[in-house]
C-alpha atoms as a PDB file:
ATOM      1  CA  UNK A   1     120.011  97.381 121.618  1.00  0.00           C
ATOM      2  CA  UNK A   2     123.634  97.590 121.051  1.00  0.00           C
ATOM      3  CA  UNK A   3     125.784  97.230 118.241  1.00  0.00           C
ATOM      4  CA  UNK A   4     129.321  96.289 118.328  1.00  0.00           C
ATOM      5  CA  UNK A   5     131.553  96.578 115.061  1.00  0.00           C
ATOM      6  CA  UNK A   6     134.819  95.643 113.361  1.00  0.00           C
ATOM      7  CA  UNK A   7     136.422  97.694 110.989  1.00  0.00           C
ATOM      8  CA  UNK A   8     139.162  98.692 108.712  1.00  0.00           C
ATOM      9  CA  UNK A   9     140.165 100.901 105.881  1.00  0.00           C
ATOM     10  CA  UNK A  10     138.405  98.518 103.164  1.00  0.00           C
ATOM     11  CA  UNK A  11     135.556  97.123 104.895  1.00  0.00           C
ATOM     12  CA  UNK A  12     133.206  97.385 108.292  1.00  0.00           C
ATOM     13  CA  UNK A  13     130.725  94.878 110.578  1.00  0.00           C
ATOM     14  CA  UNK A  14     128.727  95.146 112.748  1.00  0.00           C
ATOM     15  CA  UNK A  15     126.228  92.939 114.911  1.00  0.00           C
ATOM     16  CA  UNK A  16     124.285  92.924 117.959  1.00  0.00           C
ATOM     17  CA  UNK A  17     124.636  90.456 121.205  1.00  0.00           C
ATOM     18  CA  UNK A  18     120.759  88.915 120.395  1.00  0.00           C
ATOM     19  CA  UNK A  19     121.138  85.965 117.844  1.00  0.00           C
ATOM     20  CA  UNK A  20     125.028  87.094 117.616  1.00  0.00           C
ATOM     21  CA  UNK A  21     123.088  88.699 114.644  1.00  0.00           C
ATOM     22  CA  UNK A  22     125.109  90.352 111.783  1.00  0.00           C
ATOM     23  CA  UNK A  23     123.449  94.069 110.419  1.00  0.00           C
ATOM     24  CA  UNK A  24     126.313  94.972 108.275  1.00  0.00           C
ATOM     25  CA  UNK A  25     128.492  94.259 105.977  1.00  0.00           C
ATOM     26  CA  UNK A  26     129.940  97.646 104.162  1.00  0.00           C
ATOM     27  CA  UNK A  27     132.206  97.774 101.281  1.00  0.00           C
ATOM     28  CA  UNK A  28     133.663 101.292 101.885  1.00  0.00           C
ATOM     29  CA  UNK A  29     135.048 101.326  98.360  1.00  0.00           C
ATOM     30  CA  UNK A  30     131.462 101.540  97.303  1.00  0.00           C
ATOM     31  CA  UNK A  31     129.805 102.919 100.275  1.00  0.00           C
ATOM     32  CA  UNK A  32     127.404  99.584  99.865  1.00  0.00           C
ATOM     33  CA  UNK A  33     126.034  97.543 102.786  1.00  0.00           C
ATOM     34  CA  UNK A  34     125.982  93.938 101.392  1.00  0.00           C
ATOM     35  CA  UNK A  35     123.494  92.646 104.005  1.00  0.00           C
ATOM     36  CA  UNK A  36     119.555  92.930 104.280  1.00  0.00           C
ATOM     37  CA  UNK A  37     118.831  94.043 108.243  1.00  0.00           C
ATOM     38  CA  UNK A  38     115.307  95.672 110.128  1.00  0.00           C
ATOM     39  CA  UNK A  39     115.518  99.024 110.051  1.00  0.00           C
ATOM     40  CA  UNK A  40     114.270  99.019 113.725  1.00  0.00           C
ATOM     41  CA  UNK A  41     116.569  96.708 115.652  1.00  0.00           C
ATOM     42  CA  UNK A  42     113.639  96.139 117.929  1.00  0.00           C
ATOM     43  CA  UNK A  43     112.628  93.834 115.388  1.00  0.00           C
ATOM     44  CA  UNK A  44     115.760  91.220 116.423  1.00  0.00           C
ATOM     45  CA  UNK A  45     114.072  90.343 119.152  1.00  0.00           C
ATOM     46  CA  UNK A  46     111.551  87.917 116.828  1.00  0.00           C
ATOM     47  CA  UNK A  47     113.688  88.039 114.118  1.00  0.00           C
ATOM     48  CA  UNK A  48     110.556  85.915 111.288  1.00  0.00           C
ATOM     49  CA  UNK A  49     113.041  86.299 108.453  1.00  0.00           C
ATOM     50  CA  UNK A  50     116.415  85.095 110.777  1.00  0.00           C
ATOM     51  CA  UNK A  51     118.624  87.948 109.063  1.00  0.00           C
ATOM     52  CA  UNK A  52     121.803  87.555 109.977  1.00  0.00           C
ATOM     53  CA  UNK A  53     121.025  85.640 112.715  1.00  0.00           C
ATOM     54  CA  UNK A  54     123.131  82.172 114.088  1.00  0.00           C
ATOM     55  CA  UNK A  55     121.296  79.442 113.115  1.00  0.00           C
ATOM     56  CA  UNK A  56     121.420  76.226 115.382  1.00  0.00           C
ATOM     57  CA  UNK A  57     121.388  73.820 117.259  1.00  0.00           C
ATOM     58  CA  UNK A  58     120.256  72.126 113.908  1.00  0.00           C
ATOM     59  CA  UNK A  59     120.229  74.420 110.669  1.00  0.00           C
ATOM     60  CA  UNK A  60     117.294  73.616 108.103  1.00  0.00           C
ATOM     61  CA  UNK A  61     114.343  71.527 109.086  1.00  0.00           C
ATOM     62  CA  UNK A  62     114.484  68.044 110.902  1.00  0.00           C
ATOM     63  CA  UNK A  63     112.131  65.762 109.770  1.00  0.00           C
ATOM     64  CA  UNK A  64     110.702  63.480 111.724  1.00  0.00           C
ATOM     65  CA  UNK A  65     111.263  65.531 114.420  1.00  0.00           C
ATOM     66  CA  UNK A  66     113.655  63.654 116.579  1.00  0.00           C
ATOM     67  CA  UNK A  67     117.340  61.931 116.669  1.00  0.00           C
ATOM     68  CA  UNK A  68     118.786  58.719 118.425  1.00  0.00           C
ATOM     69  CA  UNK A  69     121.136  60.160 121.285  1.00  0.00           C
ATOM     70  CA  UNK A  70     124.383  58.495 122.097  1.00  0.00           C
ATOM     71  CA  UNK A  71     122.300  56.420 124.535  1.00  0.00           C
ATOM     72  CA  UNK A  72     120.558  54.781 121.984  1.00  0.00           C
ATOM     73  CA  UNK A  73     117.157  56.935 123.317  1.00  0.00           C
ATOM     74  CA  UNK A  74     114.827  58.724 121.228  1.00  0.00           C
ATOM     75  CA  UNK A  75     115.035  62.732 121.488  1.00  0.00           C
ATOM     76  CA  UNK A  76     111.970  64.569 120.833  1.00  0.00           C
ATOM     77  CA  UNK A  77     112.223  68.136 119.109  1.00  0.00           C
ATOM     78  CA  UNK A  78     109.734  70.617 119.762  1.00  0.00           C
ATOM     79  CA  UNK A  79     107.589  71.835 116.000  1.00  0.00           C
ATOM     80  CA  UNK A  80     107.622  75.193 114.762  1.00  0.00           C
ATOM     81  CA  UNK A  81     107.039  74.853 111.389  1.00  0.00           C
ATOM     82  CA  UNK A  82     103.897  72.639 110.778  1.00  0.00           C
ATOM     83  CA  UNK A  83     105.224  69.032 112.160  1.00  0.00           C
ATOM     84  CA  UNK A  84     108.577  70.323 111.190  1.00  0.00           C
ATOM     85  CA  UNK A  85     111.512  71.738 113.900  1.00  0.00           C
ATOM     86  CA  UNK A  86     113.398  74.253 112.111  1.00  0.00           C
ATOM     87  CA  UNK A  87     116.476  76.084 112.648  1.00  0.00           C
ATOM     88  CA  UNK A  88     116.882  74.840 116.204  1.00  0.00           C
ATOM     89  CA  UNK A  89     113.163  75.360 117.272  1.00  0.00           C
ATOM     90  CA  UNK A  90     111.347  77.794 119.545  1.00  0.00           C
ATOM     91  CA  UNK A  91     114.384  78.183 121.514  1.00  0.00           C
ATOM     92  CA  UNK A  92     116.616  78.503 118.666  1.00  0.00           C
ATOM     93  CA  UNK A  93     120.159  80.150 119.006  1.00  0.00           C
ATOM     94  CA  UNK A  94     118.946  83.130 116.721  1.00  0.00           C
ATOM     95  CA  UNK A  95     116.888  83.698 120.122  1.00  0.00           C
ATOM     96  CA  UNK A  96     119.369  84.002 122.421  1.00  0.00           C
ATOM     97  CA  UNK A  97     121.591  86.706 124.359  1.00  0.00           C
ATOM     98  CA  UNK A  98     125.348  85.904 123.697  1.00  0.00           C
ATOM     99  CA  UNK A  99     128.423  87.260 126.021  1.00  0.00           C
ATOM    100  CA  UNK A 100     130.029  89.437 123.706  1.00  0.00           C
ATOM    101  CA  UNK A 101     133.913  90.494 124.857  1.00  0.00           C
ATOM    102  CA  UNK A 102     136.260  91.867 122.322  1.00  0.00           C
ATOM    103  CA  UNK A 103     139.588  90.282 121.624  1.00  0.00           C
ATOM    104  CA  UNK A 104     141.300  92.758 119.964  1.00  0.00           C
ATOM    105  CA  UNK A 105     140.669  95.722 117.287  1.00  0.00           C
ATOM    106  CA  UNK A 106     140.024  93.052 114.697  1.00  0.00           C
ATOM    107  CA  UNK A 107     138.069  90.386 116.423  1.00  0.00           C
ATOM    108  CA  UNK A 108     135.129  89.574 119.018  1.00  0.00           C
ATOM    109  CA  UNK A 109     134.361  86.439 120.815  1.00  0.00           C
ATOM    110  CA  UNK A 110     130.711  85.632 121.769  1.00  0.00           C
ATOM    111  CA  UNK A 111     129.838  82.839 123.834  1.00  0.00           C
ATOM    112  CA  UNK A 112     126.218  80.950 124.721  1.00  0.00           C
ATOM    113  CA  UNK A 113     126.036  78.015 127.692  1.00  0.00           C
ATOM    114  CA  UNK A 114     122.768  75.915 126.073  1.00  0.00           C
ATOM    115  CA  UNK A 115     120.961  74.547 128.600  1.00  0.00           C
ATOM    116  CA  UNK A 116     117.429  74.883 128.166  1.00  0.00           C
ATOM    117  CA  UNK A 117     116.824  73.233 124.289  1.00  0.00           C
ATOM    118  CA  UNK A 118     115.698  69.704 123.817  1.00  0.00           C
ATOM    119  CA  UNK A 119     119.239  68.743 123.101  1.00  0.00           C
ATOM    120  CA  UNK A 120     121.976  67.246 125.259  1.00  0.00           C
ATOM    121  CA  UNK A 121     123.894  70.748 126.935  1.00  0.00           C
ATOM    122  CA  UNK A 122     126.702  72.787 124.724  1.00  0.00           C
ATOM    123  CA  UNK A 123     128.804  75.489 125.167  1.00  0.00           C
ATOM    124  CA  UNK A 124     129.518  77.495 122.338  1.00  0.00           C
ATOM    125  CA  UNK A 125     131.798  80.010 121.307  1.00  0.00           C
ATOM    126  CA  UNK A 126     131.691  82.178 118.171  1.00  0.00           C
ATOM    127  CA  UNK A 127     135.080  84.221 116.467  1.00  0.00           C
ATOM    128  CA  UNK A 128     133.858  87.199 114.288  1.00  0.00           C
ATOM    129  CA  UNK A 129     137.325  88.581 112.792  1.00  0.00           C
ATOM    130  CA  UNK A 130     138.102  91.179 109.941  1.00  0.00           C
ATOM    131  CA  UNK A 131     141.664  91.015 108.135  1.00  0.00           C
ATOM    132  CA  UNK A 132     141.685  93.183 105.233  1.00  0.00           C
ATOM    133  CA  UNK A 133     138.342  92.506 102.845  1.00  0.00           C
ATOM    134  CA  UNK A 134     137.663  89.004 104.469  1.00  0.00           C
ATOM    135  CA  UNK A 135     135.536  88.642 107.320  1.00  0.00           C
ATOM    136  CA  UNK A 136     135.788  85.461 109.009  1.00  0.00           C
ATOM    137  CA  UNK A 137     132.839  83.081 111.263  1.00  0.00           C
ATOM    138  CA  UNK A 138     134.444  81.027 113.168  1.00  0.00           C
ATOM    139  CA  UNK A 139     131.959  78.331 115.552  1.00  0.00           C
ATOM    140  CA  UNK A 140     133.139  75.842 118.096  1.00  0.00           C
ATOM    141  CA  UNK A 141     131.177  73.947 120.281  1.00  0.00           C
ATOM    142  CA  UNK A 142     132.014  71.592 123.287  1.00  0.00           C
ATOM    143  CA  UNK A 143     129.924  69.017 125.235  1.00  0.00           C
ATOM    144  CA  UNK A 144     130.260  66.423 127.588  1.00  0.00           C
ATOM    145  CA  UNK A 145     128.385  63.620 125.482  1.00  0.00           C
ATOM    146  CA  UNK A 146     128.384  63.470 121.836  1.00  0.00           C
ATOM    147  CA  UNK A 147     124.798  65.613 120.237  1.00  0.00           C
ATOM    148  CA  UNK A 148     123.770  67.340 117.557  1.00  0.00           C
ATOM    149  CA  UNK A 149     125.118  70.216 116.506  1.00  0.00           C
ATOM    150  CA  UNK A 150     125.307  71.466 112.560  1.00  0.00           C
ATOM    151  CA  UNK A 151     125.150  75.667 112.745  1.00  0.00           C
ATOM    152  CA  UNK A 152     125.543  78.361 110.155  1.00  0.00           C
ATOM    153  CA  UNK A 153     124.689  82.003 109.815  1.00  0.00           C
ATOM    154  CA  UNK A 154     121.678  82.970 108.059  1.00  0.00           C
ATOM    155  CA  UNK A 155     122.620  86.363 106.450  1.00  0.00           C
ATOM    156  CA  UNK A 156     120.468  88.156 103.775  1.00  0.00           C
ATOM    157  CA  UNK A 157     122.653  89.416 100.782  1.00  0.00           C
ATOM    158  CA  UNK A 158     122.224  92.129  98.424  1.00  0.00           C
ATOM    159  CA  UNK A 159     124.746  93.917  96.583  1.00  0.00           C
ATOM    160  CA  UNK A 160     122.763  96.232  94.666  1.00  0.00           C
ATOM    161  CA  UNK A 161     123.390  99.912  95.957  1.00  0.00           C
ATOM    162  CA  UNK A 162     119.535 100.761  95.876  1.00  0.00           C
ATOM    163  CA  UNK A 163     118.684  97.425  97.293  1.00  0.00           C
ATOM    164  CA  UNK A 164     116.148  96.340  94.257  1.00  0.00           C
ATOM    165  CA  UNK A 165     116.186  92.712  93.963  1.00  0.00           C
ATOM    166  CA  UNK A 166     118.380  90.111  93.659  1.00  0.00           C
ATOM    167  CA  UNK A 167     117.060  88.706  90.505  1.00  0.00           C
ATOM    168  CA  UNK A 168     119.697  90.102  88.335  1.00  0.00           C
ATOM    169  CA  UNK A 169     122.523  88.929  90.690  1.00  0.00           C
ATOM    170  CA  UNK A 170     125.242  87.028  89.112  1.00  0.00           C
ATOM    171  CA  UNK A 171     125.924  83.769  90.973  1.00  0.00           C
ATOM    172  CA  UNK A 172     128.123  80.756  91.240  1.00  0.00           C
ATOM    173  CA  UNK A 173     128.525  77.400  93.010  1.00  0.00           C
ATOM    174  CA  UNK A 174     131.394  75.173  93.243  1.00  0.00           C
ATOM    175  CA  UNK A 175     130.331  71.903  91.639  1.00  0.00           C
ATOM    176  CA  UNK A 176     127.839  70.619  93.292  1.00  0.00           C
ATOM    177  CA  UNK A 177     124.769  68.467  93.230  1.00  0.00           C
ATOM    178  CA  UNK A 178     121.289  69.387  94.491  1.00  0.00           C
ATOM    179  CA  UNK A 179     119.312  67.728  97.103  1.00  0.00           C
ATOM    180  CA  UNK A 180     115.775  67.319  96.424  1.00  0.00           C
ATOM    181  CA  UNK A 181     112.955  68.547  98.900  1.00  0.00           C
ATOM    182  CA  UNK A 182     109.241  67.307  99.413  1.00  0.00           C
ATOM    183  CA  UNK A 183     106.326  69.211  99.116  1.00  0.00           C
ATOM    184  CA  UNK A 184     106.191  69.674 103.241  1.00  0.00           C
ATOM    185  CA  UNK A 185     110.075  71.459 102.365  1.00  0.00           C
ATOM    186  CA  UNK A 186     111.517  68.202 104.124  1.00  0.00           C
ATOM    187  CA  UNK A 187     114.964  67.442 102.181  1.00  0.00           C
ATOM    188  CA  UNK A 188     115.071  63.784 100.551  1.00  0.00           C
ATOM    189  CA  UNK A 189     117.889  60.982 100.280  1.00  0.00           C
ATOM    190  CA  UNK A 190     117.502  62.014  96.425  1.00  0.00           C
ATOM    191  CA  UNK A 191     120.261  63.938  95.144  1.00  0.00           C
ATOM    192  CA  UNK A 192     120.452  65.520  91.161  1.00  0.00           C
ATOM    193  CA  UNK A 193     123.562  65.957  89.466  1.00  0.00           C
ATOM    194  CA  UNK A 194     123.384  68.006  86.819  1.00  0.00           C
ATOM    195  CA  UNK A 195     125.631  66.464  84.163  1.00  0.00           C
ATOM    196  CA  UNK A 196     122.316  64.117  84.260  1.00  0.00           C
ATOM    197  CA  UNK A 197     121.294  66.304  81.907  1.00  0.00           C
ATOM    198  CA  UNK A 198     117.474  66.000  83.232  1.00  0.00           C
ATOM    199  CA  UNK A 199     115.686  69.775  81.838  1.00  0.00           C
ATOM    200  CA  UNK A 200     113.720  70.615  84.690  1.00  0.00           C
ATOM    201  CA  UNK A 201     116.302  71.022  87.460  1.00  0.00           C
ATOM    202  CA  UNK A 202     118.980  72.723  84.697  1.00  0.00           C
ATOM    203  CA  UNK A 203     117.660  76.103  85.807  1.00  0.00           C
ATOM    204  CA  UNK A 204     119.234  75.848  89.086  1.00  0.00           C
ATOM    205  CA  UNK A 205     122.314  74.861  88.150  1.00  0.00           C
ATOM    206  CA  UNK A 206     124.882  77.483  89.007  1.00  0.00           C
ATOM    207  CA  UNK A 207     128.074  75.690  88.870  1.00  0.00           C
ATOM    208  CA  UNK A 208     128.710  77.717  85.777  1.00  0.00           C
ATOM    209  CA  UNK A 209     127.758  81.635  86.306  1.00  0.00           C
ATOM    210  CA  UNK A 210     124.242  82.812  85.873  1.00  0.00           C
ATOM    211  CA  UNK A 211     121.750  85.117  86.857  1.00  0.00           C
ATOM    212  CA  UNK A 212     119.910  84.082  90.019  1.00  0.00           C
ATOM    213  CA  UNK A 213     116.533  84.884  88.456  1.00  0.00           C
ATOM    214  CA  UNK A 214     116.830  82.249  85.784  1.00  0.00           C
ATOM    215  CA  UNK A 215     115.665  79.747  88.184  1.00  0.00           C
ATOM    216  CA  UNK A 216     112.555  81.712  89.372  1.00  0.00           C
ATOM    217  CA  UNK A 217     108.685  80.950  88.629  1.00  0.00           C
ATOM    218  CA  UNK A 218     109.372  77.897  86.516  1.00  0.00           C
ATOM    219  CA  UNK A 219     106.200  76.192  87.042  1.00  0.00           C
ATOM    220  CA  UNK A 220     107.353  73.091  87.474  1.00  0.00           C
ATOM    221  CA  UNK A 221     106.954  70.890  90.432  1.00  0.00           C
ATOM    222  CA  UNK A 222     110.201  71.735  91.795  1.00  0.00           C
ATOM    223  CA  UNK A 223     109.540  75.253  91.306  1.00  0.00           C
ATOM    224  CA  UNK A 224     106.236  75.445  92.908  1.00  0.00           C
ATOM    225  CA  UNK A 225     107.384  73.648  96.236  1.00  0.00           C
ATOM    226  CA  UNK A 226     110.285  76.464  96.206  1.00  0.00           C
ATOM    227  CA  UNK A 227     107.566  79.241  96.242  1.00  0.00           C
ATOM    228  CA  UNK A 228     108.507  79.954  92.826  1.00  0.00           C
ATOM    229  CA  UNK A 229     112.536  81.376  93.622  1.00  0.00           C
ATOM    230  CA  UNK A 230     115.410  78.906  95.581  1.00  0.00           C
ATOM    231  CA  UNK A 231     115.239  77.013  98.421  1.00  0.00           C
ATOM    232  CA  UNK A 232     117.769  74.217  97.658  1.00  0.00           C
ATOM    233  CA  UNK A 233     120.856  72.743  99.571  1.00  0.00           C
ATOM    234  CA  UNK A 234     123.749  72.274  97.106  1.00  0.00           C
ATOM    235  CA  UNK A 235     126.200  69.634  98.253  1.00  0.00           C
ATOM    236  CA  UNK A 236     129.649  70.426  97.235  1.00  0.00           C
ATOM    237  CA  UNK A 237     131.162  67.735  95.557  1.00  0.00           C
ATOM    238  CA  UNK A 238     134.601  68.869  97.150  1.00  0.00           C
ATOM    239  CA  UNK A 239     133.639  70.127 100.747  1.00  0.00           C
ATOM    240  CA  UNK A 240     137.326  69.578 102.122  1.00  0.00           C
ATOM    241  CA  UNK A 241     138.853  72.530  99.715  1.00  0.00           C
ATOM    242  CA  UNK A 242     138.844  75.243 101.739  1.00  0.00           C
ATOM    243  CA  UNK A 243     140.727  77.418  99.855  1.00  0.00           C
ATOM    244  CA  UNK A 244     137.622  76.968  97.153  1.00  0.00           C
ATOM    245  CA  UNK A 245     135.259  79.385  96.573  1.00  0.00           C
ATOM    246  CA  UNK A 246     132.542  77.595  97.274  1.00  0.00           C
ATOM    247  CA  UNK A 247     129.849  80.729  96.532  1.00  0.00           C
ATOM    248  CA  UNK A 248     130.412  83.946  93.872  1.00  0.00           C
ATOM    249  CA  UNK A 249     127.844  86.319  93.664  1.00  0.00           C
ATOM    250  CA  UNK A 250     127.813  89.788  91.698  1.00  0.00           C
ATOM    251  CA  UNK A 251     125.814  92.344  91.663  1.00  0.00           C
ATOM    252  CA  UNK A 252     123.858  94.336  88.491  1.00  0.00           C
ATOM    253  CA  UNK A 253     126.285  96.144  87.499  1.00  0.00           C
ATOM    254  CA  UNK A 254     129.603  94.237  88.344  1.00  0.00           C
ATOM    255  CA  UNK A 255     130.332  96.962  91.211  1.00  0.00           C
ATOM    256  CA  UNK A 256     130.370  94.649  94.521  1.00  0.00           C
ATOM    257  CA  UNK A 257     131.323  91.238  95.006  1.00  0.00           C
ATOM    258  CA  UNK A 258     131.006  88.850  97.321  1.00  0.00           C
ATOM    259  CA  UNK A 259     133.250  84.979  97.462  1.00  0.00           C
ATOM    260  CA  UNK A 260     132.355  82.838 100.259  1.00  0.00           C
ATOM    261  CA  UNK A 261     134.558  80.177 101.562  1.00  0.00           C
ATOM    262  CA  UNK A 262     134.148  77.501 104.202  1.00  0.00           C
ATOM    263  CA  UNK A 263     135.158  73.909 105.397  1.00  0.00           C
ATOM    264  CA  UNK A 264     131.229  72.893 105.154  1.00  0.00           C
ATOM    265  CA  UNK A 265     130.153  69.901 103.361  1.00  0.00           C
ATOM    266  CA  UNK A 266     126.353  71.610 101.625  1.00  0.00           C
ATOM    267  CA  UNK A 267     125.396  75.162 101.205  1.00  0.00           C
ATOM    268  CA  UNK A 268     121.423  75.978 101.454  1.00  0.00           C
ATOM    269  CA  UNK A 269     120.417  78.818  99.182  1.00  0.00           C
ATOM    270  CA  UNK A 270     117.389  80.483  99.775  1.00  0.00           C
ATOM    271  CA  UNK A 271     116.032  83.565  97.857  1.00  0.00           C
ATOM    272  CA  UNK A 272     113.759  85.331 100.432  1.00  0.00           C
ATOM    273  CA  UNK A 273     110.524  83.516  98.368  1.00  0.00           C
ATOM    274  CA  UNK A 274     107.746  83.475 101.209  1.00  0.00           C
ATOM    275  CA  UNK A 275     107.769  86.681 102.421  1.00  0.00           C
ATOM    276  CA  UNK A 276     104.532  87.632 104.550  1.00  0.00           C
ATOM    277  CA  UNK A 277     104.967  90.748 106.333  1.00  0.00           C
ATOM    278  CA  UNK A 278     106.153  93.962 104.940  1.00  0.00           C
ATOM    279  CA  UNK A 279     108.781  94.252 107.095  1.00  0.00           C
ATOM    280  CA  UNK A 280     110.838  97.661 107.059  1.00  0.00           C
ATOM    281  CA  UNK A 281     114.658  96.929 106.237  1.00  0.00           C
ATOM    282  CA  UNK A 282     117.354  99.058 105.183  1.00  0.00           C
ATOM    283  CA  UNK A 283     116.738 102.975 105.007  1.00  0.00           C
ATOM    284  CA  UNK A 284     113.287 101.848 105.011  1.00  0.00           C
ATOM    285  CA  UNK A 285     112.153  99.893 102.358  1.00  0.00           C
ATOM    286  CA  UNK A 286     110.248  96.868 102.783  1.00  0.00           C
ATOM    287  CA  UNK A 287     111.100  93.746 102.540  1.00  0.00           C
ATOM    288  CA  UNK A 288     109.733  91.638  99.423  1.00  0.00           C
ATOM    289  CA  UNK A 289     110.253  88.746  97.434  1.00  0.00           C
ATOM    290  CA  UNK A 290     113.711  88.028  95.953  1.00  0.00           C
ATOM    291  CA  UNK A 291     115.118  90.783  98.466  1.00  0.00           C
ATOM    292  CA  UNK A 292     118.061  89.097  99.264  1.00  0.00           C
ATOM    293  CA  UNK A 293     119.816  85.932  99.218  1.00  0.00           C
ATOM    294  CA  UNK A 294     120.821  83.512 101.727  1.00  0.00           C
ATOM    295  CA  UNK A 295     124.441  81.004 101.975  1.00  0.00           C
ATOM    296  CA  UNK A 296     123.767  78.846 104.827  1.00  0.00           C
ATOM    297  CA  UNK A 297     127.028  76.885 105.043  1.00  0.00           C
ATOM    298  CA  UNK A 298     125.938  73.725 106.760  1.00  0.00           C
ATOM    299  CA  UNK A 299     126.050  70.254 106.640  1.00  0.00           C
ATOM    300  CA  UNK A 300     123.619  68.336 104.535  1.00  0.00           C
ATOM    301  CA  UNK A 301     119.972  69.309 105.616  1.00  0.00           C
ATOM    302  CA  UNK A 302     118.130  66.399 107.636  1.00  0.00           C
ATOM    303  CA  UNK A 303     121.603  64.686 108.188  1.00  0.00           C
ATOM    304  CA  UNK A 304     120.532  62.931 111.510  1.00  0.00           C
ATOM    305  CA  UNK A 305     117.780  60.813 109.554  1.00  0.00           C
ATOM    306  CA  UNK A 306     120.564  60.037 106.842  1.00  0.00           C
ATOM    307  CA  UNK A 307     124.231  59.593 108.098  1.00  0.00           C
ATOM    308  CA  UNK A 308     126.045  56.923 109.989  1.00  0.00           C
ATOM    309  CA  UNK A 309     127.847  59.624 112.049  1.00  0.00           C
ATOM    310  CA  UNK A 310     125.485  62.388 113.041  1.00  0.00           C
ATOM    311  CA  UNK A 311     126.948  63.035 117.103  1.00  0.00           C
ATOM    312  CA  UNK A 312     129.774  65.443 118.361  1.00  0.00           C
ATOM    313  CA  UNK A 313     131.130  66.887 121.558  1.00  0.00           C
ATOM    314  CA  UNK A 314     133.505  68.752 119.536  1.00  0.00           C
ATOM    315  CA  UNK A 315     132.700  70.932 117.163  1.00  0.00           C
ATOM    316  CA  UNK A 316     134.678  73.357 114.416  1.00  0.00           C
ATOM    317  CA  UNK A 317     133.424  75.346 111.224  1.00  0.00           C
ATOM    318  CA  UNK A 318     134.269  78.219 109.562  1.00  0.00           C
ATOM    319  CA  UNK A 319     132.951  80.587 107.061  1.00  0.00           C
ATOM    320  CA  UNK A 320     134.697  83.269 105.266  1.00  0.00           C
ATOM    321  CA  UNK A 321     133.467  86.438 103.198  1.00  0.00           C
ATOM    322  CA  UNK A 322     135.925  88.141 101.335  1.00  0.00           C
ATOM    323  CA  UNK A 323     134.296  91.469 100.097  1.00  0.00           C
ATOM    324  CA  UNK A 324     134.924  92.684  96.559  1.00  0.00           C
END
């Protein structure tokens, strides 16, 4: 399987054509990969954990599995998740082979025709470019009748050199409130903000700078649906500042750094909590619990069953890493 990178004096990428599926991130200052990746790249071709993979042609879960389309008829999506369709379903873009041409030294295009999903056909085009530390996502999509379409990248970070777990990380949100899931993981039309000031969701409040283990095995109700770690969307309260950092994270011992940036409205963070395979990763350790953690910068999760305007035929997002 090939692997194409970017790279500079400060920082390198580099990702395969399947899933358009990033492997890594390095910091050369530190010599550290930020990103969780299969040590056998064989394994992209099922990708269970979706690392690094572009997520789409609906991030999260959809529940009930279907939309309205612009001709008022009812869409069914295919399950693959219980009754849930997640992440685009079983022919997900994380699946497919994208055209991969380079652009220049600092930037690739890859581009995907979809044709074959149960949604109304897209062509899409993804910009992967490096200036300096920040390494940029850009996603456009183009139809001929207004669908769905609401994608994000689902990479795996962990800043620790050694790779132990993420547990100690330092993280922070931009204000935000958190929207509330079921206990089949379907996300509700109930939101929490936490100047509320109700106890049991405090712990995963990070719009203030705290270790990401603080919200882990809580035992509450919350908690338990979560698998015991994070599996939230948190809904920036001011989406359209894009010069915001929308996510900080840290590592143990204050050495790497990662601020993420983007023009999307909710971010879903996940910390790797239902891990069922011991999956070999990076220099071959397994993946486990609280390996990494996930910024999928998306809109709100289950957003066809709750806004007004839910179509597109033309669609723009970005996402931004700037490497510390």
């Amino acid at each position: 399987m090939k692997t194409y990178q970017i790279e500079n004096d400060e920082v390198r990428i580099e990702f395969i054509a399947r899933g358009g599926c990033l492997t890594k991130m390095i910091n050369k200052k530190t010599d550290t990969n930020y990103l969780i990746h299969y040590a056998d790249l064989d394994e992209y071709q099922t990708n269970p954990y979706f690392l690094g993979a572009t997520i789409g042609r609906n991030a999260g879960r959809t529940s009930p599995p279907f939309y309205t389309n612009a001709a008022g008829e009812k869409v069914e999506l295919d399950c693959n998740e219980g009754k849930l369709h997640l992440h685009g379903g079983q022919n997900g873009l994380h699946f497919q082979e994208w055209k991969v041409e380079r652009l220049h030294g600092s930037a690739y295009e890859l581009n995907f025709v979809d044709t074959a999903s149960p949604y109304e056909n897209m062509q899409f085009r993804l910009v992967y470019r490096l200036e300096k530390n920040r390494f940029r996502i850009e996603m456009y999509g183009k139809a001929n009748v207004p669908t769905i379409c609401n994608l994000t990248n689902h990479a795996f970070f962990n800043l620790n050199t050694d790779k132990t777990t993420i547990e100690t990380h330092q993280l922070k949100t931009a204000e935000a409130r958190l929207q509330l899931i079921d206990s089949e993981f379907v996300p509700t039309k109930g939101y929490v903000d936490f100047g509320d000031g109700e106890p049991s969701y405090a712990p995963f409040n990070f719009n203030s700078r705290a270790e990401v283990g603080k919200a882990f095995q809580l035992g509450t109700e919350l908690s338990e649906i979560c698998a015991g770690g994070i599996d939230l969307a948190y809904c920036f309260k001011e989406p359209d500042d894009i010069e915001m950092a929308k996510i900080e994270l840290t590592d143990d011992t204050e050495t790497n750094q990662l601020v993420i940036r983007s023009n999307q409205e909710a971010c879903v963070i996940y910390t790797a909590n239902k891990i069922t395979a011991p999956t070999p990763i990076n220099s071959g350790r397994h993946m486990t619990k609280y390996q990494g953690i996930t910024f999928e910068m998306q809109r709100k999760p289950n957003y066809v069953h709750e806004a007004m305007e839910y179509l597109t035929d033309d669609y723009y997002t970005f996402t931004e890493y700037e490497i510390l």
